[in-house]
N, C-alpha and C. Protein backbone atom coordinates (compact mmCIF):
# COMPACT_ATOMS: atom_id res chain seq x y z
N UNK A 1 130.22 145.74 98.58
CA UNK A 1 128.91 146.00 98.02
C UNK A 1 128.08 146.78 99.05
N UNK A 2 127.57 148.08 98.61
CA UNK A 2 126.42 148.79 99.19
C UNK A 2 125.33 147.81 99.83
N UNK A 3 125.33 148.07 101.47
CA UNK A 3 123.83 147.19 102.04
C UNK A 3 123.15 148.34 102.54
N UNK A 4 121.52 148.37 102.38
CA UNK A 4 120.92 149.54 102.99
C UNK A 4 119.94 149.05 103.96
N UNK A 5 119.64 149.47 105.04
CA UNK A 5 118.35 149.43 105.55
C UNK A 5 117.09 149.34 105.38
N UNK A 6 116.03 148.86 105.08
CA UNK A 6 114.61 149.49 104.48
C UNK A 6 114.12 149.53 105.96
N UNK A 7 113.25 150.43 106.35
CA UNK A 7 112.79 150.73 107.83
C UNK A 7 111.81 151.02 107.73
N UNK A 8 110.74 150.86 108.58
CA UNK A 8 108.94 151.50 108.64
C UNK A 8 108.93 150.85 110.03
N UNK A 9 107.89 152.36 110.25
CA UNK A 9 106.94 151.77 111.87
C UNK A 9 106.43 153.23 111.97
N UNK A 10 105.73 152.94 113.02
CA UNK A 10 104.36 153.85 113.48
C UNK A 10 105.03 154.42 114.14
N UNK A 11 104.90 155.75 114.53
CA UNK A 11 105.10 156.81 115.88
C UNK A 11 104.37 156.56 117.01
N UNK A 12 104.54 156.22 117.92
CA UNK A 12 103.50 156.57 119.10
C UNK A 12 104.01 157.52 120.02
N UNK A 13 104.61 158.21 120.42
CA UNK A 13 105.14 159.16 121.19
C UNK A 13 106.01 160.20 120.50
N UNK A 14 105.60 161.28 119.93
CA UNK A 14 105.46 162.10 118.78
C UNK A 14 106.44 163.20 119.80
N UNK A 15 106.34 163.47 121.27
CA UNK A 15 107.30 164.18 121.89
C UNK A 15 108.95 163.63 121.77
N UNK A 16 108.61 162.45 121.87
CA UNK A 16 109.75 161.53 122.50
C UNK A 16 110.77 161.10 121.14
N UNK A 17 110.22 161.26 120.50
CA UNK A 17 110.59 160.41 118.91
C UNK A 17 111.95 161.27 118.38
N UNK A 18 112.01 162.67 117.88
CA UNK A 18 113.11 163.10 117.51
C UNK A 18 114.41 163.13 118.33
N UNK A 19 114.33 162.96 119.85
CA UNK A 19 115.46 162.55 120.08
C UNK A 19 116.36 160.84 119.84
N UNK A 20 115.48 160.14 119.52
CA UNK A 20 115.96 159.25 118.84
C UNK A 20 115.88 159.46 117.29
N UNK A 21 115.99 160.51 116.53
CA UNK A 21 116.25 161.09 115.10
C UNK A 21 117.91 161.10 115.63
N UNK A 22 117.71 162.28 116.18
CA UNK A 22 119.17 162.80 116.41
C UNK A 22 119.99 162.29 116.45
N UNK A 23 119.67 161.39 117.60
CA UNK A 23 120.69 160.45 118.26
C UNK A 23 121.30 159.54 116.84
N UNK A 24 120.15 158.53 115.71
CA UNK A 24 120.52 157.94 114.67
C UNK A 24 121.39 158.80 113.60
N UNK A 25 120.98 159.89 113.72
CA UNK A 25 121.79 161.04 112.29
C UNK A 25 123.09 161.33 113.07
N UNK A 26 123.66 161.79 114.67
CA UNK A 26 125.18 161.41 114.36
C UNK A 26 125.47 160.11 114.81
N UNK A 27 124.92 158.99 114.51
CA UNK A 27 125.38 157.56 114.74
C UNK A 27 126.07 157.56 113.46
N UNK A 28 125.56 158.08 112.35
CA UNK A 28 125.37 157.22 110.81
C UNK A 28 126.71 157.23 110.61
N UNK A 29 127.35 158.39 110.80
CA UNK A 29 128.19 158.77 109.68
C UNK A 29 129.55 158.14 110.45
N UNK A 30 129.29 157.73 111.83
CA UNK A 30 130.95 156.74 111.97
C UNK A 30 130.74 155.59 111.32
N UNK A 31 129.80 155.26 110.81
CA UNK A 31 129.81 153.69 110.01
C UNK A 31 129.89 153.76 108.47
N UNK A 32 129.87 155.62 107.86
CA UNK A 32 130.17 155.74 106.38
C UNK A 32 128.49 155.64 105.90
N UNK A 33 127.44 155.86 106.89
CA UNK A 33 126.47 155.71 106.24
C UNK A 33 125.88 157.27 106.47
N UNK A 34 124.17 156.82 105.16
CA UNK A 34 123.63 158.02 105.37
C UNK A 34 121.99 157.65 104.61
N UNK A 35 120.99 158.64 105.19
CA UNK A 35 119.62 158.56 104.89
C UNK A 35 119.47 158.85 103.66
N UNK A 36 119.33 157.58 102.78
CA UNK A 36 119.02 158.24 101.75
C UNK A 36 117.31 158.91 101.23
N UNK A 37 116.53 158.37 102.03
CA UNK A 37 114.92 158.64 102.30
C UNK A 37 115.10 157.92 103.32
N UNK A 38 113.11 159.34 104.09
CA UNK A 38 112.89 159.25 105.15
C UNK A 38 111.58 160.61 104.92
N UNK A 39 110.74 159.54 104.82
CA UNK A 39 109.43 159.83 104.31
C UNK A 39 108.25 160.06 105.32
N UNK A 40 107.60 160.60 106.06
CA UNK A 40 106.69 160.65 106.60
C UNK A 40 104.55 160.48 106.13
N UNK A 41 105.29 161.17 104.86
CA UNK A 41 103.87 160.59 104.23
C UNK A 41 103.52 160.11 102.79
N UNK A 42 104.32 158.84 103.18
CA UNK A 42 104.80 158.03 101.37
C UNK A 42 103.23 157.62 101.40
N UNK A 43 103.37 157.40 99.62
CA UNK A 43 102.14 156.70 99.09
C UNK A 43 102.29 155.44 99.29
N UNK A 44 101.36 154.74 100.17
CA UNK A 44 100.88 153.11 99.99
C UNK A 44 100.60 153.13 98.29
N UNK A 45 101.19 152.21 97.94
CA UNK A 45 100.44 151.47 96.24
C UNK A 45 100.41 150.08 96.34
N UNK A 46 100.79 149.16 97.63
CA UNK A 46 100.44 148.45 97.86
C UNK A 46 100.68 148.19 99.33
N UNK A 47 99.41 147.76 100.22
CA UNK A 47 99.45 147.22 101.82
C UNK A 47 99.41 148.80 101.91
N UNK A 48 99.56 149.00 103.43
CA UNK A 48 99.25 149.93 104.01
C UNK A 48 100.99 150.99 104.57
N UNK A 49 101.31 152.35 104.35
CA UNK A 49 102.26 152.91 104.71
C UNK A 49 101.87 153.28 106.04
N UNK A 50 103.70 152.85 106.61
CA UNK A 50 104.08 153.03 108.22
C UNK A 50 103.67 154.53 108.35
N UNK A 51 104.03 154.76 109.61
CA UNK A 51 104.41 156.85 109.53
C UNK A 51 105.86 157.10 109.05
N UNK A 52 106.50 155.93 109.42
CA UNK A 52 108.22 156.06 108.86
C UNK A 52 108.14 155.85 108.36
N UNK A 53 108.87 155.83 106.88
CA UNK A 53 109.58 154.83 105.84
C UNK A 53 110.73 155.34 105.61
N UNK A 54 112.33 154.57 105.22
CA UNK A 54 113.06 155.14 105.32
C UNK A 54 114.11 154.39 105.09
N UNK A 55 115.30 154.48 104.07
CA UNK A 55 116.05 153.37 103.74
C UNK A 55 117.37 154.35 103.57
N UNK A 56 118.22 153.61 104.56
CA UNK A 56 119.94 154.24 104.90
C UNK A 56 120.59 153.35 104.22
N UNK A 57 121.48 153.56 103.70
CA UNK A 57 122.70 153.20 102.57
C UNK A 57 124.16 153.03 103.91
N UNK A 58 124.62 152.17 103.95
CA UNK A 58 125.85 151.71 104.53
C UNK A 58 126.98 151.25 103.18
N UNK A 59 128.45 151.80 103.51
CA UNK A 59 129.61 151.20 102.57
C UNK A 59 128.93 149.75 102.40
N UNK A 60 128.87 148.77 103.06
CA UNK A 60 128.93 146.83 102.95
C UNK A 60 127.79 146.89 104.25
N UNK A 61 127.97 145.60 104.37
CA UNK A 61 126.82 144.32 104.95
C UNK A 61 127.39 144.71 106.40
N UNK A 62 128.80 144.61 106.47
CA UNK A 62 129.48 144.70 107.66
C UNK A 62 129.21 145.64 108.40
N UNK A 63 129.47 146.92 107.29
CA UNK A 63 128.96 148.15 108.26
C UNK A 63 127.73 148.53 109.06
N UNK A 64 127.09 147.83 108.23
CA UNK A 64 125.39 148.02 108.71
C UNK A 64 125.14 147.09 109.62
N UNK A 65 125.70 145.98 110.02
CA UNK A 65 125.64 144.87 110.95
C UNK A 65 126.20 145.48 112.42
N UNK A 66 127.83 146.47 112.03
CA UNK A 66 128.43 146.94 112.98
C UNK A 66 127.76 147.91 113.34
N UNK A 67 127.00 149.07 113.04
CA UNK A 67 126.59 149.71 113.58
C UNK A 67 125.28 149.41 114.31
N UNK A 68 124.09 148.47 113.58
CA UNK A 68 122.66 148.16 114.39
C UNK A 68 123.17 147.16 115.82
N UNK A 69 124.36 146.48 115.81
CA UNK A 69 124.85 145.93 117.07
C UNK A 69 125.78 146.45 117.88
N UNK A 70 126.60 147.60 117.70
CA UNK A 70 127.00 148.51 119.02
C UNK A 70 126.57 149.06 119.87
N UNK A 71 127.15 149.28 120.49
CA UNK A 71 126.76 149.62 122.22
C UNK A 71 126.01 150.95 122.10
N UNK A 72 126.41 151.82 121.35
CA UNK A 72 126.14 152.94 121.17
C UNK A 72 124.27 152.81 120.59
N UNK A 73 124.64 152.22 119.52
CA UNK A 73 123.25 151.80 118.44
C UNK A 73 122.00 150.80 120.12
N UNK A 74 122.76 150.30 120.40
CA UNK A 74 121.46 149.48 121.84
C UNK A 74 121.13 150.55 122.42
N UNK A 75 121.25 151.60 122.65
CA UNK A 75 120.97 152.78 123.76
C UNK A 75 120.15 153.45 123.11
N UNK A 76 120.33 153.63 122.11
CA UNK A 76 119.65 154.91 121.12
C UNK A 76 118.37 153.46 120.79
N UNK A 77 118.44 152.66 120.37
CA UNK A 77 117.34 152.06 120.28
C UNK A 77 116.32 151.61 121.06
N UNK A 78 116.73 151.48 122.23
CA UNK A 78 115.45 151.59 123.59
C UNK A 78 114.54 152.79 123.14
N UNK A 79 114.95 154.07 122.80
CA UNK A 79 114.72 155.13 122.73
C UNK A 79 113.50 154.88 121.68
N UNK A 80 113.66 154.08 120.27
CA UNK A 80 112.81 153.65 119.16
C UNK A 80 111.75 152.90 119.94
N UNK A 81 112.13 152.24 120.51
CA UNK A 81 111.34 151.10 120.64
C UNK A 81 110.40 151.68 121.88
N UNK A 82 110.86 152.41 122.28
CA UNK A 82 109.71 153.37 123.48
C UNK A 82 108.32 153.97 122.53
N UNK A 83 109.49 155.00 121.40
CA UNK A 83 108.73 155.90 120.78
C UNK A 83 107.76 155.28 119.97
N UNK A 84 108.26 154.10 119.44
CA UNK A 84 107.55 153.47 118.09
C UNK A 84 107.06 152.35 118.30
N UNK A 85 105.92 151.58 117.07
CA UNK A 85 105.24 150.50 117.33
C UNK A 85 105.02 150.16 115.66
N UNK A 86 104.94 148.77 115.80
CA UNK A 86 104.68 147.63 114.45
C UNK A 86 106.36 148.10 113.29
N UNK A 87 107.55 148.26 114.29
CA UNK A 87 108.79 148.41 113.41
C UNK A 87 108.99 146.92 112.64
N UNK A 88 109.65 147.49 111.39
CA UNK A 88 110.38 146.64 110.42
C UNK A 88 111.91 147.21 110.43
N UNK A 89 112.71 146.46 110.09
CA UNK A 89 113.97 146.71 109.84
C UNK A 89 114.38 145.57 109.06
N UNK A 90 114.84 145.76 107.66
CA UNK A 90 115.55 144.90 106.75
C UNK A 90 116.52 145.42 106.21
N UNK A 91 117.41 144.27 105.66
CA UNK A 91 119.01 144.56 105.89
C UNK A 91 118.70 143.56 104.14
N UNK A 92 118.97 145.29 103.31
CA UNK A 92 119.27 144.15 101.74
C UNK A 92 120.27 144.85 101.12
N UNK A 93 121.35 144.07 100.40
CA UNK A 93 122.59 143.94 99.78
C UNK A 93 122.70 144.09 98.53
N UNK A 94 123.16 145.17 97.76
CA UNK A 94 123.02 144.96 96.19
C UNK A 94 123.96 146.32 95.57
């Protein structure tokens, strides 16, 4: 069964930020995944929209588990977590 990501958070370092794009877009595709949106200026219709929003599609649960916990995926995410502030990351199955 298809598991996808749902993702949002703020930019704060607007220099620094697309190299952690990059780095996630050729992560995706050894795990069979891919962006399916990735929105910069979605409509709030309810609560308030991140600067991200953005939900990646993985084959299964597994894949998406294996890739946000490899070695590869920890490196590139320092990189997020520099650039960005108030992240979400949810992991739903359907």
């Amino acid at each position: 069964m298809k598991a996808y990501y749902i993702i949002s958070y703020d930019i704060l370092d607007g220099e620094g930020y697309p190299e952690y794009v990059e780095a996630v877009v050729n992560l995706l595709p050894k795990y069979g995944a891919e962006v399916l949106v990735s929105d910069l200026n979605a409509t709030p219709i309810e609560g308030e929209a991140k600067d991200v929003n953005a939900i990646v599609v993985f084959p299964s649960r597994e894949q998406a588990l294996a890739c946000y916990h490899s070695e590869e995926y920890r490196q590139i995410k320092k990189i997020r977590i520099k650039t960005t502030r108030n992240g979400q990351f949810i992991l739903a199955v359907g």
